[in-house]
PDB file of N, CA and C in Angstrom:
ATOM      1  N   UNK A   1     152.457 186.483 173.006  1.00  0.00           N
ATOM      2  CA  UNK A   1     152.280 186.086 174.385  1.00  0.00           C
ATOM      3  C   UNK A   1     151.039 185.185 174.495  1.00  0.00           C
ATOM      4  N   UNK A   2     151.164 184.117 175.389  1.00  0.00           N
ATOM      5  CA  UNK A   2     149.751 183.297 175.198  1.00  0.00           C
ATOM      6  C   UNK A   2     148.747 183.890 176.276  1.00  0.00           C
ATOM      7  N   UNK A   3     147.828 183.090 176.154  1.00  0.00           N
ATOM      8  CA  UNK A   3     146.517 183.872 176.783  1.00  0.00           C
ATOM      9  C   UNK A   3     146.013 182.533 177.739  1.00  0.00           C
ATOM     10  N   UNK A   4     145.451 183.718 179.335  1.00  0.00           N
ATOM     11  CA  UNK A   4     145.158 182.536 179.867  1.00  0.00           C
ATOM     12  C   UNK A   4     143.428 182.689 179.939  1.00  0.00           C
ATOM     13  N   UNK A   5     142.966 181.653 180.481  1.00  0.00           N
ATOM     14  CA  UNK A   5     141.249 181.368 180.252  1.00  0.00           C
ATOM     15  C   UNK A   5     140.764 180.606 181.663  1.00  0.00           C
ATOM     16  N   UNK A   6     140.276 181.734 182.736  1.00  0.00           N
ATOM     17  CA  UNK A   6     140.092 180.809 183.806  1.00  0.00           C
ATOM     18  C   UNK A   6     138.507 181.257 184.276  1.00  0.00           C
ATOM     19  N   UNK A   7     137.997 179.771 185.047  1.00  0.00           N
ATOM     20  CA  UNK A   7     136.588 179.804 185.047  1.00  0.00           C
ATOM     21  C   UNK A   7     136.209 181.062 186.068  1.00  0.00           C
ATOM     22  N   UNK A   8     135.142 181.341 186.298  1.00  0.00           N
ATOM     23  CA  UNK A   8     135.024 182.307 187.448  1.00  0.00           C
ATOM     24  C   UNK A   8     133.465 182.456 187.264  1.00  0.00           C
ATOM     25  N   UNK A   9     132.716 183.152 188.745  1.00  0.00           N
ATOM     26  CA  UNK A   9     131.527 183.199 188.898  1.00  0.00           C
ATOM     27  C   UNK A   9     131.222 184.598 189.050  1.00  0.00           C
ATOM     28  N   UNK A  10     130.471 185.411 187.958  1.00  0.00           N
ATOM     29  CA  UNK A  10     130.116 186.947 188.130  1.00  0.00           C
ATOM     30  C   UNK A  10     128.878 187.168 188.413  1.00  0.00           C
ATOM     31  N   UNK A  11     128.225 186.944 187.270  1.00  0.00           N
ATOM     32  CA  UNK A  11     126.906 187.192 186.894  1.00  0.00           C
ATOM     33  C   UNK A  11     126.024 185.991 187.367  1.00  0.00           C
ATOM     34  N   UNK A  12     124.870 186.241 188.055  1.00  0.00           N
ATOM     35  CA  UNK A  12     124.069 184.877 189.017  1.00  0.00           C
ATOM     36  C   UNK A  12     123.534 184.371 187.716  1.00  0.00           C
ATOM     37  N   UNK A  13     122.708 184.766 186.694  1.00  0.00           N
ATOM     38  CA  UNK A  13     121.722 184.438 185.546  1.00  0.00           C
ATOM     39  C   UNK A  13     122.503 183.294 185.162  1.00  0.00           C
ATOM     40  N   UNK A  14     123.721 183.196 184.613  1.00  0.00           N
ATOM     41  CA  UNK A  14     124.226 182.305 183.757  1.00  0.00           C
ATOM     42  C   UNK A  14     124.761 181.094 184.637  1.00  0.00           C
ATOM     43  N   UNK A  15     124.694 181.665 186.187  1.00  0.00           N
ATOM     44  CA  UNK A  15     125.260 180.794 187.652  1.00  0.00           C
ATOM     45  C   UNK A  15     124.265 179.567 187.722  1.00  0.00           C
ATOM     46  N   UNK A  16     122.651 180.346 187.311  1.00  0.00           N
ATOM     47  CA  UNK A  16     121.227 179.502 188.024  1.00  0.00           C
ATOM     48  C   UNK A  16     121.466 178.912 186.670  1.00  0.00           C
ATOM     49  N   UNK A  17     121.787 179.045 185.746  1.00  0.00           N
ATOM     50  CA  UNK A  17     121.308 178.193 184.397  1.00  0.00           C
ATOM     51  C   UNK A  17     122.435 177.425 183.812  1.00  0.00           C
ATOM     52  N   UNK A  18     123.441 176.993 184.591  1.00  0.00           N
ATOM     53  CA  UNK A  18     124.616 176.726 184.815  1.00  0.00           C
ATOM     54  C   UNK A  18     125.742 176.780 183.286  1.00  0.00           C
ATOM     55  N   UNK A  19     125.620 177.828 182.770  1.00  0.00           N
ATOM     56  CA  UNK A  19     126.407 178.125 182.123  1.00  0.00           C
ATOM     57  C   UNK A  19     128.066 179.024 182.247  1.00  0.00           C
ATOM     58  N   UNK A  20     128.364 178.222 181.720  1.00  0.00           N
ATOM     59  CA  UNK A  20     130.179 178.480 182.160  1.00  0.00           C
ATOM     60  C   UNK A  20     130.335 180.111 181.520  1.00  0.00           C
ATOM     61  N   UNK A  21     131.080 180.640 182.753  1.00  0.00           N
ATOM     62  CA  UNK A  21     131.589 182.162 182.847  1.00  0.00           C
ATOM     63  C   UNK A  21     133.202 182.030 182.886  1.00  0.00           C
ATOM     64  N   UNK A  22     133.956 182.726 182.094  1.00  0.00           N
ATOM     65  CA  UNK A  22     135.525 182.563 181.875  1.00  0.00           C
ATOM     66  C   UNK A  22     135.885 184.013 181.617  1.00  0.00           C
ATOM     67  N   UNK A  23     137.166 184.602 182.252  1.00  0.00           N
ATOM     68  CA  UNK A  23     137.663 185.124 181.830  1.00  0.00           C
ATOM     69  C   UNK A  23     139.242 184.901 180.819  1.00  0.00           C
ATOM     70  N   UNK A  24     139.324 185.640 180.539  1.00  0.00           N
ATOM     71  CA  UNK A  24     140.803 185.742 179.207  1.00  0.00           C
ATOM     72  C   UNK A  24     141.461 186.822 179.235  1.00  0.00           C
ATOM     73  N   UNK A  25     142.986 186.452 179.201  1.00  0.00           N
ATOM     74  CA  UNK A  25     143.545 187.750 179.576  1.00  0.00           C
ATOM     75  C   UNK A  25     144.794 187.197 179.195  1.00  0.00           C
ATOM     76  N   UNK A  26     145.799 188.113 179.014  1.00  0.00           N
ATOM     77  CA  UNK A  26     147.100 188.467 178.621  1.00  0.00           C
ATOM     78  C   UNK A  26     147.984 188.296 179.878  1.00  0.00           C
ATOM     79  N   UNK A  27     148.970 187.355 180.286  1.00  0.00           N
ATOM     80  CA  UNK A  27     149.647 187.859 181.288  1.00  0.00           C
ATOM     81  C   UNK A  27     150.503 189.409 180.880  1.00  0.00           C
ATOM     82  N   UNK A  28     150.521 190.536 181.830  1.00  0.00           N
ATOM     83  CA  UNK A  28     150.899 191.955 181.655  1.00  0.00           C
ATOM     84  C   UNK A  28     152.251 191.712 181.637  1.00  0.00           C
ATOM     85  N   UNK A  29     153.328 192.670 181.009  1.00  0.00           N
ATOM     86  CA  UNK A  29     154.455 193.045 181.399  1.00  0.00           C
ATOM     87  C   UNK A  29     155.089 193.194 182.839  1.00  0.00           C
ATOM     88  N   UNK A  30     155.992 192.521 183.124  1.00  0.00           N
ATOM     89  CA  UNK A  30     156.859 192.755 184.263  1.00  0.00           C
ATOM     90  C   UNK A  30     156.707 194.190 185.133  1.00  0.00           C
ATOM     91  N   UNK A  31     156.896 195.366 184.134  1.00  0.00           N
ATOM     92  CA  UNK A  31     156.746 196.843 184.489  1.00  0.00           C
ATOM     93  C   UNK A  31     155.185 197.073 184.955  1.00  0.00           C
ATOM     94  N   UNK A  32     154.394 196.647 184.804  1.00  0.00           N
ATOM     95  CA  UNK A  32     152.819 196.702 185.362  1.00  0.00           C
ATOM     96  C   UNK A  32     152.659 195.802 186.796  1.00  0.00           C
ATOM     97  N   UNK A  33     153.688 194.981 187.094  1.00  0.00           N
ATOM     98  CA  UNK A  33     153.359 194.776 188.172  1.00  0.00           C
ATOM     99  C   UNK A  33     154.012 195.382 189.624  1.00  0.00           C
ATOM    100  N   UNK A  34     153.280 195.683 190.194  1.00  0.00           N
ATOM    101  CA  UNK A  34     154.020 195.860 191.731  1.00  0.00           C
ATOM    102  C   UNK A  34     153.679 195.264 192.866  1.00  0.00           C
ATOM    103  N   UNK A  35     154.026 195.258 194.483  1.00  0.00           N
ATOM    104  CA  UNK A  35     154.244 194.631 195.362  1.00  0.00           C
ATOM    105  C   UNK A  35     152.678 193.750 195.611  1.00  0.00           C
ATOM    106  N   UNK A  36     151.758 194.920 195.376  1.00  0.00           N
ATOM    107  CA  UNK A  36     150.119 194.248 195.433  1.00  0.00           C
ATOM    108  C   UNK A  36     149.826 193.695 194.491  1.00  0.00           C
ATOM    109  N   UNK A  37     150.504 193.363 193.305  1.00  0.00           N
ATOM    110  CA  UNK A  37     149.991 192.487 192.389  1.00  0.00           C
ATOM    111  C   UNK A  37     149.958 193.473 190.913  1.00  0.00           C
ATOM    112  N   UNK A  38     149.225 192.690 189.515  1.00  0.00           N
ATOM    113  CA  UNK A  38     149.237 193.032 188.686  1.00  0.00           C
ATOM    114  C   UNK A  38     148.561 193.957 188.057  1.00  0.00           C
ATOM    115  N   UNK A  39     148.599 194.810 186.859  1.00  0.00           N
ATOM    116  CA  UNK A  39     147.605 195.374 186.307  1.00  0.00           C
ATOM    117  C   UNK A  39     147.391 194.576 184.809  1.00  0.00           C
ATOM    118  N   UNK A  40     145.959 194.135 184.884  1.00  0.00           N
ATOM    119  CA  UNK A  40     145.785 193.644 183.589  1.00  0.00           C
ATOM    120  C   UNK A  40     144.340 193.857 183.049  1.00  0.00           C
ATOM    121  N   UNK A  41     144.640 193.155 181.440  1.00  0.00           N
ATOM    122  CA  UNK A  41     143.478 193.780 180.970  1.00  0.00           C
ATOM    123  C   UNK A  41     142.473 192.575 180.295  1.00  0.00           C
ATOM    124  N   UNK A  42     141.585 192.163 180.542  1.00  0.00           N
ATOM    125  CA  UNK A  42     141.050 190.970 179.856  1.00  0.00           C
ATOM    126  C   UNK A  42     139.281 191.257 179.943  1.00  0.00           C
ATOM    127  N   UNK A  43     138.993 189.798 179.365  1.00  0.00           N
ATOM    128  CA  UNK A  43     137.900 189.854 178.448  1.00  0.00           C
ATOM    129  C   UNK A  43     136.591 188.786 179.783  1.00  0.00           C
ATOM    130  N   UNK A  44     135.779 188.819 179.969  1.00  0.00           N
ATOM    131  CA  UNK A  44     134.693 187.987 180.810  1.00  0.00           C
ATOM    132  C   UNK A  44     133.927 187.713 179.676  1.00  0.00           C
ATOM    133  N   UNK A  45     133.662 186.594 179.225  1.00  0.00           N
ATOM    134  CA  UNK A  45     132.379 186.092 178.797  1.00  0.00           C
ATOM    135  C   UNK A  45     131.412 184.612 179.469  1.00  0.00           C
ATOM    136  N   UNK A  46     130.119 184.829 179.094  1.00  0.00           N
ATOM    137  CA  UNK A  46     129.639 183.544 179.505  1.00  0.00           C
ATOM    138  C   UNK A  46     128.199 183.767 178.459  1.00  0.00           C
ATOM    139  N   UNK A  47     128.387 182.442 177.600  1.00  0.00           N
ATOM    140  CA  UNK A  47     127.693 182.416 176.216  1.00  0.00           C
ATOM    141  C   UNK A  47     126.618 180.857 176.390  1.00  0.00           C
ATOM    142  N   UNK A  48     125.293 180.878 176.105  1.00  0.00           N
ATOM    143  CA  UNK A  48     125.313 179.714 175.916  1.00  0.00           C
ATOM    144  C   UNK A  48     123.136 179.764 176.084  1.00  0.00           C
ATOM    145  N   UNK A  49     123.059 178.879 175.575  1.00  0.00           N
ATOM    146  CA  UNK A  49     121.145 178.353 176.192  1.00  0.00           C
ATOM    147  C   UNK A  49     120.742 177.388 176.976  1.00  0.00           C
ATOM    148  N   UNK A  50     120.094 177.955 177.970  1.00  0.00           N
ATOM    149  CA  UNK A  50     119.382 176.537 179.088  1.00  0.00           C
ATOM    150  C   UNK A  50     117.620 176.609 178.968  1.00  0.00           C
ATOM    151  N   UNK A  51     117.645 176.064 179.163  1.00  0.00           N
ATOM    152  CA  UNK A  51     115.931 176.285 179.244  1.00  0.00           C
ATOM    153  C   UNK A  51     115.023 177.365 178.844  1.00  0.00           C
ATOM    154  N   UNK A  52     115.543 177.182 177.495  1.00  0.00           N
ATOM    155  CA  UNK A  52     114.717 177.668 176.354  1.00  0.00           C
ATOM    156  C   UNK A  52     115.488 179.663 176.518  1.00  0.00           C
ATOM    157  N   UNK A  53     116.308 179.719 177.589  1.00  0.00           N
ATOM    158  CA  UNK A  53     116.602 180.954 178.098  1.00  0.00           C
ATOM    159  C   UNK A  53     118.490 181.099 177.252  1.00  0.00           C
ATOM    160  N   UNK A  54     118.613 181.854 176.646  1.00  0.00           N
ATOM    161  CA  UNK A  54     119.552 182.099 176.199  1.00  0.00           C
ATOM    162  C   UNK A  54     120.262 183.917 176.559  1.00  0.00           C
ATOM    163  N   UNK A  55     121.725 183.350 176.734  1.00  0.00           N
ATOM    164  CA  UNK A  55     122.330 184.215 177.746  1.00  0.00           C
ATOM    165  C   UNK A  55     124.029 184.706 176.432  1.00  0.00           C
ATOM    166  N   UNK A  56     124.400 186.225 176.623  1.00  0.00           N
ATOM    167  CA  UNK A  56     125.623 186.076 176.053  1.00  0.00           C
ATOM    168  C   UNK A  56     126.212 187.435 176.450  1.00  0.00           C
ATOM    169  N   UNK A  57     127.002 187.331 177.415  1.00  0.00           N
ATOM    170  CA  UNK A  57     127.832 188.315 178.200  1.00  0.00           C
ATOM    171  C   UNK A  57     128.846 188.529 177.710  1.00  0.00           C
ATOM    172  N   UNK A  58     129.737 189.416 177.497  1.00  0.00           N
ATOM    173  CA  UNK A  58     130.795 189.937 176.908  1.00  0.00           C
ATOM    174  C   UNK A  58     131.156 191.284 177.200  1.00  0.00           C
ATOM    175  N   UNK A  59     132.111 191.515 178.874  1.00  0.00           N
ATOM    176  CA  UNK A  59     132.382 192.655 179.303  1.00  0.00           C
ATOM    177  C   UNK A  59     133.741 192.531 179.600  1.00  0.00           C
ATOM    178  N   UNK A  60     134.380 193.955 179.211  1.00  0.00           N
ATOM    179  CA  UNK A  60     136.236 194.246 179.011  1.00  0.00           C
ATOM    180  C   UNK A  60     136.177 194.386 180.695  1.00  0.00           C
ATOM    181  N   UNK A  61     136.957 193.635 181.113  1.00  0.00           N
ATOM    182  CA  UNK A  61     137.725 194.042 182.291  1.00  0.00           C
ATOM    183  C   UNK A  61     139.028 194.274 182.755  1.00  0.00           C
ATOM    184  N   UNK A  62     139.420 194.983 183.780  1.00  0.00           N
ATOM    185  CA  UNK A  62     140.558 195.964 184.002  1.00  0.00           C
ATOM    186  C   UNK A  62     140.799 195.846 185.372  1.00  0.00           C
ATOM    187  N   UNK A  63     141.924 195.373 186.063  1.00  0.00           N
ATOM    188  CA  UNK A  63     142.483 195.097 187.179  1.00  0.00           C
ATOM    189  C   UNK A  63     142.594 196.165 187.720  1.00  0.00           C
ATOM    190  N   UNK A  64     142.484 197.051 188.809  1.00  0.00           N
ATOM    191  CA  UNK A  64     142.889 197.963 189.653  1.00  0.00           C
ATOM    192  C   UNK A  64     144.171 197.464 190.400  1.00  0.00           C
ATOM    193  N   UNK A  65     144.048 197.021 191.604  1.00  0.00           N
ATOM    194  CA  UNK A  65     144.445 196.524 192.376  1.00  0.00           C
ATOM    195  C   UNK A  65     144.330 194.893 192.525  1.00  0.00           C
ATOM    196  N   UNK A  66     145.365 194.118 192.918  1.00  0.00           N
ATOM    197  CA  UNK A  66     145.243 192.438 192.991  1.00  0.00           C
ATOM    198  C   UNK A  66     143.682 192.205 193.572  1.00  0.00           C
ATOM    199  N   UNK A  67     143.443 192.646 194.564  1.00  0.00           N
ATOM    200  CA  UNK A  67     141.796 192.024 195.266  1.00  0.00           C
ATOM    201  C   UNK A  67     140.847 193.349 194.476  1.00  0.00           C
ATOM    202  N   UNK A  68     141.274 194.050 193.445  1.00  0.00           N
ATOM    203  CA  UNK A  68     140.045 195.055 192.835  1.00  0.00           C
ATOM    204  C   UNK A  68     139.841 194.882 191.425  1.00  0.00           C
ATOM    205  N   UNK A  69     138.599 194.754 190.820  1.00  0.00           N
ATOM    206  CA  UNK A  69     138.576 194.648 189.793  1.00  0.00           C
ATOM    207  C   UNK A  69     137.221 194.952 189.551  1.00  0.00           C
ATOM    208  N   UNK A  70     137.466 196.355 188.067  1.00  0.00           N
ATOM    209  CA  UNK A  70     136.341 196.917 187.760  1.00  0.00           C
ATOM    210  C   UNK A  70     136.524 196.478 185.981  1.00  0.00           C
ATOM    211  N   UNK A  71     134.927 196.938 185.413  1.00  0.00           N
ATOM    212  CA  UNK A  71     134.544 196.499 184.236  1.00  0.00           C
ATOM    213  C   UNK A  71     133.511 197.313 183.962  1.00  0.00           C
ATOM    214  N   UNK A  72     133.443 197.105 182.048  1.00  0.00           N
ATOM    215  CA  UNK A  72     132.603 198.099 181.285  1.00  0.00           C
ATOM    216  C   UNK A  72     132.377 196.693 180.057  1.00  0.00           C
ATOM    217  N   UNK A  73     131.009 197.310 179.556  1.00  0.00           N
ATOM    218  CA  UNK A  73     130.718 196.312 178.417  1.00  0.00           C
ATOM    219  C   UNK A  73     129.256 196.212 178.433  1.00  0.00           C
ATOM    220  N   UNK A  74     128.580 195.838 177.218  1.00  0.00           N
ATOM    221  CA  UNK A  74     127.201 195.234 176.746  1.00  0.00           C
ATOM    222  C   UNK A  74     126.697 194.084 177.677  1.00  0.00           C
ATOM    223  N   UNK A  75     126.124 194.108 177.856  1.00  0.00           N
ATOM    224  CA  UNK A  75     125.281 192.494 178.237  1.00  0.00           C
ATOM    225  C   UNK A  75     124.175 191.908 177.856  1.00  0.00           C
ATOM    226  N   UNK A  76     123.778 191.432 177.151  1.00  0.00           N
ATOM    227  CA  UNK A  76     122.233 191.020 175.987  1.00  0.00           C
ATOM    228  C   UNK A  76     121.794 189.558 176.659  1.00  0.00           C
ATOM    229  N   UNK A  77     120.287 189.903 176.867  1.00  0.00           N
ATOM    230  CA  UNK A  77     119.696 188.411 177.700  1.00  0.00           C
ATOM    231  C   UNK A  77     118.583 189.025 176.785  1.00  0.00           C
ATOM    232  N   UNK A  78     118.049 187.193 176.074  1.00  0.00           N
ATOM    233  CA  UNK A  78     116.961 187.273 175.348  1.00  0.00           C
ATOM    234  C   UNK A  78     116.513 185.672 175.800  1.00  0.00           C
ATOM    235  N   UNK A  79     115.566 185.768 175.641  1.00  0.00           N
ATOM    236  CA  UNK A  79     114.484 184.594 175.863  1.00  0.00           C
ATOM    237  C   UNK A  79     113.828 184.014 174.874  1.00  0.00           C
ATOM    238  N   UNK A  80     114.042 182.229 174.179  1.00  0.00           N
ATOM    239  CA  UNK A  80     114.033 181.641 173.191  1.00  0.00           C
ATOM    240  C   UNK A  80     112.429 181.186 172.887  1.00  0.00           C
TER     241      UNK A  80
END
């Protein structure tokens, strides 16, 4: 199944230092969806260095509901 990759704005840090935030995800099986929408399971990252400030997010996320969406994962901010 292919995978889709769309931009999105989570986390402000990587927003002010304008580094690109994407999620990735699997379109779900037919049987996972119902009238409110889908259940799916995908990946958020936003990787990259601005001003001397280096950023690399990488949290699993999990659809609840079409307008709900919760997440778990690491997040590492270090300064160059």
């Amino acid at each position: 199944m292919e995978k889709i990759k769309t931009a999105t704005v989570v986390f402000e840090l990587p927003m002010r230092l304008r580094i690109l935030q994407y999620v990735e995800f699997e379109p779900p099986p037919r049987e996972w969806c119902a009238g409110n929408g889908c259940l799916y399971e995908g990946l958020l990252t936003a990787e990259g260095c601005r001003k001397g400030v280096c950023v690399r997010y990488r949290v699993r996320v999990y659809s609840k509901k079409q307008e709900e969406v919760g997440g778990e994962g690491e997040v590492e901010e270090k300064e160059r």
